[in-house]
PDB file of N, CA and C in Angstrom:
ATOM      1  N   UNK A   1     149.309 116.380 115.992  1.00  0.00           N
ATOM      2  CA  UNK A   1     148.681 116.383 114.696  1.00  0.00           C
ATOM      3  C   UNK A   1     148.024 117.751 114.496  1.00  0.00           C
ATOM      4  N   UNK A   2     148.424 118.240 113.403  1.00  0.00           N
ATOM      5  CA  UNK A   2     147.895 119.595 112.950  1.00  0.00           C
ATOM      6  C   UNK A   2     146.605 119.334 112.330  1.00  0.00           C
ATOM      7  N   UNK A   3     145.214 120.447 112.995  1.00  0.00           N
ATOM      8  CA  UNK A   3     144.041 120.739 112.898  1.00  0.00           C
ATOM      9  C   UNK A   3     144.157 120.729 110.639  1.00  0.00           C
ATOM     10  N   UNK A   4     142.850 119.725 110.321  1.00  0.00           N
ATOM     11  CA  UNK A   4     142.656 119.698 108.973  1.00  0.00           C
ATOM     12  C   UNK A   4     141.910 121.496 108.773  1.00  0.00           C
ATOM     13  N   UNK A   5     142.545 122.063 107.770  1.00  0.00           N
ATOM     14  CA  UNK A   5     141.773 123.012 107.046  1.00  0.00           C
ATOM     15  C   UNK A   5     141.048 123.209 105.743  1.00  0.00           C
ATOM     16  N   UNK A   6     139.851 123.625 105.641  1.00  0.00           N
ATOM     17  CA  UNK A   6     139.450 123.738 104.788  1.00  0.00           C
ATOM     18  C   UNK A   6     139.887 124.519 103.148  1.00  0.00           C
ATOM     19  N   UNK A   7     139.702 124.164 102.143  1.00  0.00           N
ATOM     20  CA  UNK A   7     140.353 125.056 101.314  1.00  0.00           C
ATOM     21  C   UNK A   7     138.803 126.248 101.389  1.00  0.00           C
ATOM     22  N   UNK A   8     139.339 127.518 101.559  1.00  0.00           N
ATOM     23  CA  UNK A   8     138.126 128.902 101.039  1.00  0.00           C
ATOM     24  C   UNK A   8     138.412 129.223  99.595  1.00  0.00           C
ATOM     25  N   UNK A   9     139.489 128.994  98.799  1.00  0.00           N
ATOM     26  CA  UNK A   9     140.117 129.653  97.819  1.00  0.00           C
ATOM     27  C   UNK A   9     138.541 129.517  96.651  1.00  0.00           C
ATOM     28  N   UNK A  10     138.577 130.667  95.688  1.00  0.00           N
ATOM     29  CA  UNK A  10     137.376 130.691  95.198  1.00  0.00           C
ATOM     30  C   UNK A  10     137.853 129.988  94.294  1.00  0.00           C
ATOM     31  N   UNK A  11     138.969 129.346  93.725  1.00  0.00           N
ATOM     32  CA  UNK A  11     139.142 128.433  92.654  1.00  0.00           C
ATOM     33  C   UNK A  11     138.610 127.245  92.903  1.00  0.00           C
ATOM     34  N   UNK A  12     138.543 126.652  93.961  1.00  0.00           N
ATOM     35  CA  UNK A  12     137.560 126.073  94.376  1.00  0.00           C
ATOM     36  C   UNK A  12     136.406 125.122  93.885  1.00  0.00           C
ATOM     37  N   UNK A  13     135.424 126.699  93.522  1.00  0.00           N
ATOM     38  CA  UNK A  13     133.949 126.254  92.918  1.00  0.00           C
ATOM     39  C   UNK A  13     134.202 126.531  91.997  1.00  0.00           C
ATOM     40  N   UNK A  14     135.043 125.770  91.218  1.00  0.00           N
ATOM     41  CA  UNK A  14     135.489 126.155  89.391  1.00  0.00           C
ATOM     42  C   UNK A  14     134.917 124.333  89.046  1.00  0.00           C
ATOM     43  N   UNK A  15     134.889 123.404  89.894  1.00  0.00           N
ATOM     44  CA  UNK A  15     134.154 122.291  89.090  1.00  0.00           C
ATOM     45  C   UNK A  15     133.164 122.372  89.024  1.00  0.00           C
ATOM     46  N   UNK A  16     132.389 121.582  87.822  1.00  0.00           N
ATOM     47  CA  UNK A  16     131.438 121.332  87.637  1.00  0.00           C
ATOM     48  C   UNK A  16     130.462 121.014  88.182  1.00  0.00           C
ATOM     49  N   UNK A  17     128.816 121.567  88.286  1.00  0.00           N
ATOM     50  CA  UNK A  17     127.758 121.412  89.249  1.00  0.00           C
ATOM     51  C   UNK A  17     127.895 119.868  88.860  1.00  0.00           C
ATOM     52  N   UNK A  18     127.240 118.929  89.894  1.00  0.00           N
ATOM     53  CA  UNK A  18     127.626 117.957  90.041  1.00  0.00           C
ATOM     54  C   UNK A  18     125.925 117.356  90.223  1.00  0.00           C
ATOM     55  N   UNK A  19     125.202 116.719  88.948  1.00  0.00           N
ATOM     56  CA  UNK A  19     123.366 116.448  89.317  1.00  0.00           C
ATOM     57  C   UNK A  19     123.533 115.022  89.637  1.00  0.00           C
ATOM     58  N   UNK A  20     122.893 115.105  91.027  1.00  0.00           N
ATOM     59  CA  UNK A  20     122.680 113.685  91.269  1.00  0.00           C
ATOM     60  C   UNK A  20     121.681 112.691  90.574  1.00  0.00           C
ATOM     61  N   UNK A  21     122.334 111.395  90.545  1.00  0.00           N
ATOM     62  CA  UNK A  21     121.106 110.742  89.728  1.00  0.00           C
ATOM     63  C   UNK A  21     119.787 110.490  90.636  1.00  0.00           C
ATOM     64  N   UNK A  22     118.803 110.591  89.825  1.00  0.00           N
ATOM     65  CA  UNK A  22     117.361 109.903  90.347  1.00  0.00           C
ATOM     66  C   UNK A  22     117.724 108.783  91.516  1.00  0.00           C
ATOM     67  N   UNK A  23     116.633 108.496  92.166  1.00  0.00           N
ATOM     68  CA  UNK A  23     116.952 107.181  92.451  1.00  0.00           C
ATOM     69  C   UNK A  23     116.125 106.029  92.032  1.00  0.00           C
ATOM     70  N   UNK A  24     116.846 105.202  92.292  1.00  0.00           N
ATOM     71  CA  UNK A  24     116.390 104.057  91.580  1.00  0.00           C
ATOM     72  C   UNK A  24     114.945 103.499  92.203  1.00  0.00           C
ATOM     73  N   UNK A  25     114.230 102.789  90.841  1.00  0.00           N
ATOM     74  CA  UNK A  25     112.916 102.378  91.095  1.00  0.00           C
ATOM     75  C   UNK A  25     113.002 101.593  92.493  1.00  0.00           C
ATOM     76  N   UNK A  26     111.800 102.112  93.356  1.00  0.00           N
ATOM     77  CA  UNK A  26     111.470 100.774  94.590  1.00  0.00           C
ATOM     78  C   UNK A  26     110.625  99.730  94.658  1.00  0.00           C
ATOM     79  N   UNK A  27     110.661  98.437  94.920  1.00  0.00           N
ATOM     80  CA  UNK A  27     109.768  97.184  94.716  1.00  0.00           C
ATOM     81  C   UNK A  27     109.147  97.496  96.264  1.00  0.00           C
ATOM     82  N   UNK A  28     108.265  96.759  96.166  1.00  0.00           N
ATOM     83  CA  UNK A  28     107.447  97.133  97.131  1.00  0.00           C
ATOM     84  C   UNK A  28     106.568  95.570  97.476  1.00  0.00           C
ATOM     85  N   UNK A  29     106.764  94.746  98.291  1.00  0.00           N
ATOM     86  CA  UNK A  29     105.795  93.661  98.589  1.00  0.00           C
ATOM     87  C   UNK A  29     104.464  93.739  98.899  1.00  0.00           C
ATOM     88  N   UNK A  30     103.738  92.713  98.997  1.00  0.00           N
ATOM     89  CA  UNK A  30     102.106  93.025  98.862  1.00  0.00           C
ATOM     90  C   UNK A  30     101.484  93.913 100.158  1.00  0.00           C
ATOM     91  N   UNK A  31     102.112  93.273 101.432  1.00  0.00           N
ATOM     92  CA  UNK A  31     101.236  93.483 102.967  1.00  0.00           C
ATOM     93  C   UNK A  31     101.712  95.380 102.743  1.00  0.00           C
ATOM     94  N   UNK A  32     103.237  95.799 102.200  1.00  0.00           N
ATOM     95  CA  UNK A  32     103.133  97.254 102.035  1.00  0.00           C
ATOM     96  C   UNK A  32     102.351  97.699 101.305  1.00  0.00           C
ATOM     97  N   UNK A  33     101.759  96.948  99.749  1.00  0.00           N
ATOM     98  CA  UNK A  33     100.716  97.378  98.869  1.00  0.00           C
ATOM     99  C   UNK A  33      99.316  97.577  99.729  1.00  0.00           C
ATOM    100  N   UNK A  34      98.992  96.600 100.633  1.00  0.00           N
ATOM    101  CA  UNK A  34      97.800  96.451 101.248  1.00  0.00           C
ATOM    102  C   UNK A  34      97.825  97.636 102.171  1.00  0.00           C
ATOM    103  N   UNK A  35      98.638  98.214 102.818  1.00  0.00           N
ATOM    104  CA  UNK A  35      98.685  98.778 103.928  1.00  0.00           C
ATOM    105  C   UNK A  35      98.329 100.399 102.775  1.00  0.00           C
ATOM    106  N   UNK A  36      98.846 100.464 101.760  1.00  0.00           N
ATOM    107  CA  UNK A  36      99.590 102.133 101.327  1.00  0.00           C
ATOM    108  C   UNK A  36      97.954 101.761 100.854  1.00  0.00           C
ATOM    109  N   UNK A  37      97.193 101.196  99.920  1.00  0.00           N
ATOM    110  CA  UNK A  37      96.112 101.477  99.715  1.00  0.00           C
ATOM    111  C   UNK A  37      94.872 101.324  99.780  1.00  0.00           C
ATOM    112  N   UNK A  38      95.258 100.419 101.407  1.00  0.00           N
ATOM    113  CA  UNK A  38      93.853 100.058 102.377  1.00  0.00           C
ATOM    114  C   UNK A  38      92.900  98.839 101.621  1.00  0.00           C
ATOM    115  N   UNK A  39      93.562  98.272 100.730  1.00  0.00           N
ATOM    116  CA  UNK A  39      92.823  97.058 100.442  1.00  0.00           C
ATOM    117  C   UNK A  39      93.135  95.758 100.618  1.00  0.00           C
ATOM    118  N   UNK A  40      92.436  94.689 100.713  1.00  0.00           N
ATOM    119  CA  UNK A  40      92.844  93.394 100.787  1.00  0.00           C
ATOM    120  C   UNK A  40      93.387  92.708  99.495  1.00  0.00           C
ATOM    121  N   UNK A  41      94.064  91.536  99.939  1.00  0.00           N
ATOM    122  CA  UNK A  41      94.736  91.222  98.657  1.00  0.00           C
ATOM    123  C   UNK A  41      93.581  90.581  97.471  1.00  0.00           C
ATOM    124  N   UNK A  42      92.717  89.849  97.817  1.00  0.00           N
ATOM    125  CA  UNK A  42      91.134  89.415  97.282  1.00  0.00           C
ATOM    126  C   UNK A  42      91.045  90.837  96.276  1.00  0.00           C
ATOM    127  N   UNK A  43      91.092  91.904  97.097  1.00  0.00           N
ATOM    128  CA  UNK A  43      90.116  92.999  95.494  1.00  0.00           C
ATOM    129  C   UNK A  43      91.879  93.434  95.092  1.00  0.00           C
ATOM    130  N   UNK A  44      93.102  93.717  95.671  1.00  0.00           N
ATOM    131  CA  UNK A  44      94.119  93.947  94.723  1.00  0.00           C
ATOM    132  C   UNK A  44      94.353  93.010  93.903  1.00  0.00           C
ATOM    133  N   UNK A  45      94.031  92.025  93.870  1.00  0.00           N
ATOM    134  CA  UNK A  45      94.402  90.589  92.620  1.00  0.00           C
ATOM    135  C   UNK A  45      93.102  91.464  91.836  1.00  0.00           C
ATOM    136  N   UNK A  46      91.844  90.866  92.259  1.00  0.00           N
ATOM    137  CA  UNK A  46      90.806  91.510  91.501  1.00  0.00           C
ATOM    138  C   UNK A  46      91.279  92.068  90.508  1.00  0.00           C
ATOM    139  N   UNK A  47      91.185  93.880  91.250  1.00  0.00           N
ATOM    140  CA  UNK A  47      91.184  94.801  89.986  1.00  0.00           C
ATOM    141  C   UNK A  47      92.706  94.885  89.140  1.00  0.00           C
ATOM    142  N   UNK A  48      93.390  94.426  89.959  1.00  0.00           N
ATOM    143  CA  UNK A  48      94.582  93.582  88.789  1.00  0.00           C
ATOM    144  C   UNK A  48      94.305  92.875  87.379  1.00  0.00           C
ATOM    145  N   UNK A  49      93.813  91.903  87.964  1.00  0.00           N
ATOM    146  CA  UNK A  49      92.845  91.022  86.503  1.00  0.00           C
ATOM    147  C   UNK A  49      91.970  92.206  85.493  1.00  0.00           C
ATOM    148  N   UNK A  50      91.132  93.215  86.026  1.00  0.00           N
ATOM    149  CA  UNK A  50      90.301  93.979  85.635  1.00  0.00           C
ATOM    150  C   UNK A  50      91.077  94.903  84.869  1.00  0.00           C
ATOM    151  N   UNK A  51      92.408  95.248  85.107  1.00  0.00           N
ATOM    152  CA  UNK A  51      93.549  96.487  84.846  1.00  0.00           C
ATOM    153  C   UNK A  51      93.095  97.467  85.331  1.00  0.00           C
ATOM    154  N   UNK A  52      92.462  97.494  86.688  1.00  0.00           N
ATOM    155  CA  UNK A  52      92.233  98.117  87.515  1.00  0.00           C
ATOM    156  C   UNK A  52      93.218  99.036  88.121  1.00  0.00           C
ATOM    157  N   UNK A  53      94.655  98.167  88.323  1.00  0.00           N
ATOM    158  CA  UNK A  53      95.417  98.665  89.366  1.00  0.00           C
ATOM    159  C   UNK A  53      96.670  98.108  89.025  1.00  0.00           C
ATOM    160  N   UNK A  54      97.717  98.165  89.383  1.00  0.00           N
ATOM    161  CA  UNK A  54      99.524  98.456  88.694  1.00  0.00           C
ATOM    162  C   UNK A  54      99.357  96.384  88.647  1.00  0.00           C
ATOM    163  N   UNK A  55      99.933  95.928  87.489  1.00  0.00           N
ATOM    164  CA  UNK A  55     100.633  94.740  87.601  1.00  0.00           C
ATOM    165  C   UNK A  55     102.148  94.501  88.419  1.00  0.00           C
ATOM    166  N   UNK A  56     101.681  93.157  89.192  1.00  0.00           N
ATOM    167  CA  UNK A  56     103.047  92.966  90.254  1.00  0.00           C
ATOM    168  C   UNK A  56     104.177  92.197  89.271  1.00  0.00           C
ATOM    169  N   UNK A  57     105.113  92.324  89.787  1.00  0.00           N
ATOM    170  CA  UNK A  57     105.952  91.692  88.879  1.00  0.00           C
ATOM    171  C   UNK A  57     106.771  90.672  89.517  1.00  0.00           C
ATOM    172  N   UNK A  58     107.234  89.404  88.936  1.00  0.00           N
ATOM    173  CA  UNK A  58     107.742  87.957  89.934  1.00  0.00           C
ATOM    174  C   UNK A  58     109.134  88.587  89.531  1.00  0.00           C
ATOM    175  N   UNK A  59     109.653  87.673  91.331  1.00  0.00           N
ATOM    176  CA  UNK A  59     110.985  87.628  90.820  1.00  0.00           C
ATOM    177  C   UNK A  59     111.350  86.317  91.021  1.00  0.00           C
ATOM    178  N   UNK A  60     109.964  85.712  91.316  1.00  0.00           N
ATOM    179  CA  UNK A  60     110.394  83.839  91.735  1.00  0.00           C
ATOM    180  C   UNK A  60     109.122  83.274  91.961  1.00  0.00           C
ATOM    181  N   UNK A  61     108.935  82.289  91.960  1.00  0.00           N
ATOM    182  CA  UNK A  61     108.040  81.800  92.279  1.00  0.00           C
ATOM    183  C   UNK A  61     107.002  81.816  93.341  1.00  0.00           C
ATOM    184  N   UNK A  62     107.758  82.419  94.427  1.00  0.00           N
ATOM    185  CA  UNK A  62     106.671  82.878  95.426  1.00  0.00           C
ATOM    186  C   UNK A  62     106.894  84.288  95.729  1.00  0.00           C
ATOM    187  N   UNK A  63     107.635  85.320  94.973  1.00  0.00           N
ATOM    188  CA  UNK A  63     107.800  86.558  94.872  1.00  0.00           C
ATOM    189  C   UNK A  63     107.064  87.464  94.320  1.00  0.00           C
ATOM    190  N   UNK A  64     105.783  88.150  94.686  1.00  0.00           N
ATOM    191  CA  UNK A  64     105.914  88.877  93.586  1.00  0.00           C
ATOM    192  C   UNK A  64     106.011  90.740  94.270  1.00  0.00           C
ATOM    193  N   UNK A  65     106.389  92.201  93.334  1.00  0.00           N
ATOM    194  CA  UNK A  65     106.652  93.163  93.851  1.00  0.00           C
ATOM    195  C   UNK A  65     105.811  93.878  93.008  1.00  0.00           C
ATOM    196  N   UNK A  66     105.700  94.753  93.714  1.00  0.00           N
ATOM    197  CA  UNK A  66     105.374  96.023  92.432  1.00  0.00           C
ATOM    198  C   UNK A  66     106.206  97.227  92.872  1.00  0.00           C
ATOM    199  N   UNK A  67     106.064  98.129  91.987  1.00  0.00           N
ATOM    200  CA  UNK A  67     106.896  99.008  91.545  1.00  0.00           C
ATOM    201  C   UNK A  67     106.435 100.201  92.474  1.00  0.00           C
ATOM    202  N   UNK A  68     106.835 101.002  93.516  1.00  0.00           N
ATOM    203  CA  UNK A  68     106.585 101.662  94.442  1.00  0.00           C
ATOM    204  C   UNK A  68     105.831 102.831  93.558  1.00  0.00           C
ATOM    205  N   UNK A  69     106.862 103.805  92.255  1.00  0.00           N
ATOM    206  CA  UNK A  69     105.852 104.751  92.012  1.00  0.00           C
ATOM    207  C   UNK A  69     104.627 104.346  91.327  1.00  0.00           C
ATOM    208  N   UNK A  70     104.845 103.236  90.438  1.00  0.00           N
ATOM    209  CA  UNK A  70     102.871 103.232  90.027  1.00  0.00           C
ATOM    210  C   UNK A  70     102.445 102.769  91.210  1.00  0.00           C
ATOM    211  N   UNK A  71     101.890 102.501  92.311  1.00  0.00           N
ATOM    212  CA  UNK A  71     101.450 102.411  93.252  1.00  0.00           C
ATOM    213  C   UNK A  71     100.856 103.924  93.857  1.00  0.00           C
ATOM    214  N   UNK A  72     102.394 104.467  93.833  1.00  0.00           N
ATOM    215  CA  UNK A  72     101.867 105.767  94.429  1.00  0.00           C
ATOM    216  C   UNK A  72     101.105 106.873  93.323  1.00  0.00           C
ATOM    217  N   UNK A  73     101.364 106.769  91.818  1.00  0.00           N
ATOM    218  CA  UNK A  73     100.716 107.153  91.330  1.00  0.00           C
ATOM    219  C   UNK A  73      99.155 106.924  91.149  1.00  0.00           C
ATOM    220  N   UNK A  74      98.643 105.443  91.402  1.00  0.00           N
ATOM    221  CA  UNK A  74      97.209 104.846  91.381  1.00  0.00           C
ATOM    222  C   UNK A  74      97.285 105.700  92.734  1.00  0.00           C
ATOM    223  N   UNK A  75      97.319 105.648  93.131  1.00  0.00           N
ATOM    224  CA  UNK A  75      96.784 106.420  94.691  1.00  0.00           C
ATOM    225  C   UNK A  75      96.063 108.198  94.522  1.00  0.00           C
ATOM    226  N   UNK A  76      97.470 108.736  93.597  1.00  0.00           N
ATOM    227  CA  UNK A  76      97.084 110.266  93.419  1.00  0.00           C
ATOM    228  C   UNK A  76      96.370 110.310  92.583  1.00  0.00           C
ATOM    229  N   UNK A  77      95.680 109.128  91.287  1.00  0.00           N
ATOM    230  CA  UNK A  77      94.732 109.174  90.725  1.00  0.00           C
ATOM    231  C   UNK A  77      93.303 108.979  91.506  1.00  0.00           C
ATOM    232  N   UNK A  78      93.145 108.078  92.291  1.00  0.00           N
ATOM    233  CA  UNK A  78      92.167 107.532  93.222  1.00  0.00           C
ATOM    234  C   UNK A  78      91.717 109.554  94.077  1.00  0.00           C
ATOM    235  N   UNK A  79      92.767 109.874  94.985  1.00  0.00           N
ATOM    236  CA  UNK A  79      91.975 111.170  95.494  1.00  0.00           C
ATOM    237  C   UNK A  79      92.123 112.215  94.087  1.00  0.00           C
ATOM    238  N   UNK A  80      92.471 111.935  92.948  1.00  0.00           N
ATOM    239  CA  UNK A  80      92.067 113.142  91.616  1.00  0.00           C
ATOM    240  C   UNK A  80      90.577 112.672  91.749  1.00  0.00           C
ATOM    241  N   UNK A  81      90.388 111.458  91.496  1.00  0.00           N
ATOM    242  CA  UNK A  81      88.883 111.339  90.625  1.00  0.00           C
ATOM    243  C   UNK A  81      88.053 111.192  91.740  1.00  0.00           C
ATOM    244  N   UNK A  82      88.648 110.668  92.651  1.00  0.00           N
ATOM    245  CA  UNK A  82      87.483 110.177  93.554  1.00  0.00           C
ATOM    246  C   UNK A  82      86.963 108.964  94.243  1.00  0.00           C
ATOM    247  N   UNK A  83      87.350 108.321  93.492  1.00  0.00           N
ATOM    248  CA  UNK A  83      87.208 106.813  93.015  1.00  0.00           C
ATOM    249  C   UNK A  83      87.973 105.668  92.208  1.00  0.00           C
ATOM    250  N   UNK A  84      88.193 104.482  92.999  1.00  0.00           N
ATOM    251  CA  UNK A  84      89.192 103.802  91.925  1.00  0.00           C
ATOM    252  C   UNK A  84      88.895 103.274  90.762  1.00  0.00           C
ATOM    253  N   UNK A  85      90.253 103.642  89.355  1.00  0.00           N
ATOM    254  CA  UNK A  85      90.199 103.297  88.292  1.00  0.00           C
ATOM    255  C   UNK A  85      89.718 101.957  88.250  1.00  0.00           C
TER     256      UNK A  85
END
């Protein structure tokens, strides 16, 4: 079997840049919510109720997720101000 070669030819890089998509939103369960922003689930329900902090969203009855970047965004607000919203 003959060794595969590469094409070098500069015709080549004549397609189109090629942008990858984003990636897709991440759900995130509670004990990871608890862990990424050091609170118990008692004050994340809390300031939930308060609109304190990101609403989780069901996907069933005993499911619920939240959305990885508002999470991580409440976080980079928390060390902006100082203190949680």
């Amino acid at each position: 079997m003959a060794p595969t070669q590469l094409n070098t030819d500069s015709s080549a890089s004549l397609a189109p840049d090629i942008i990858p998509a984003p990636p897709a939103p991440r759900l995130i369960r509670l004990p990871e919510v608890m862990a990424r922003v050091g609170m118990k689930r008692s004050a994340i329900y809390q300031r939930m109720s308060e609109g304190r902090f990101p609403k989780s969203r069901s996907l069933g009855p005993k499911c619920a997720v939240w959305v990885e970047k508002e999470i991580e965004e409440w976080i980079d607000q928390v060390v902006r101000f100082g203190n949680h919203p």
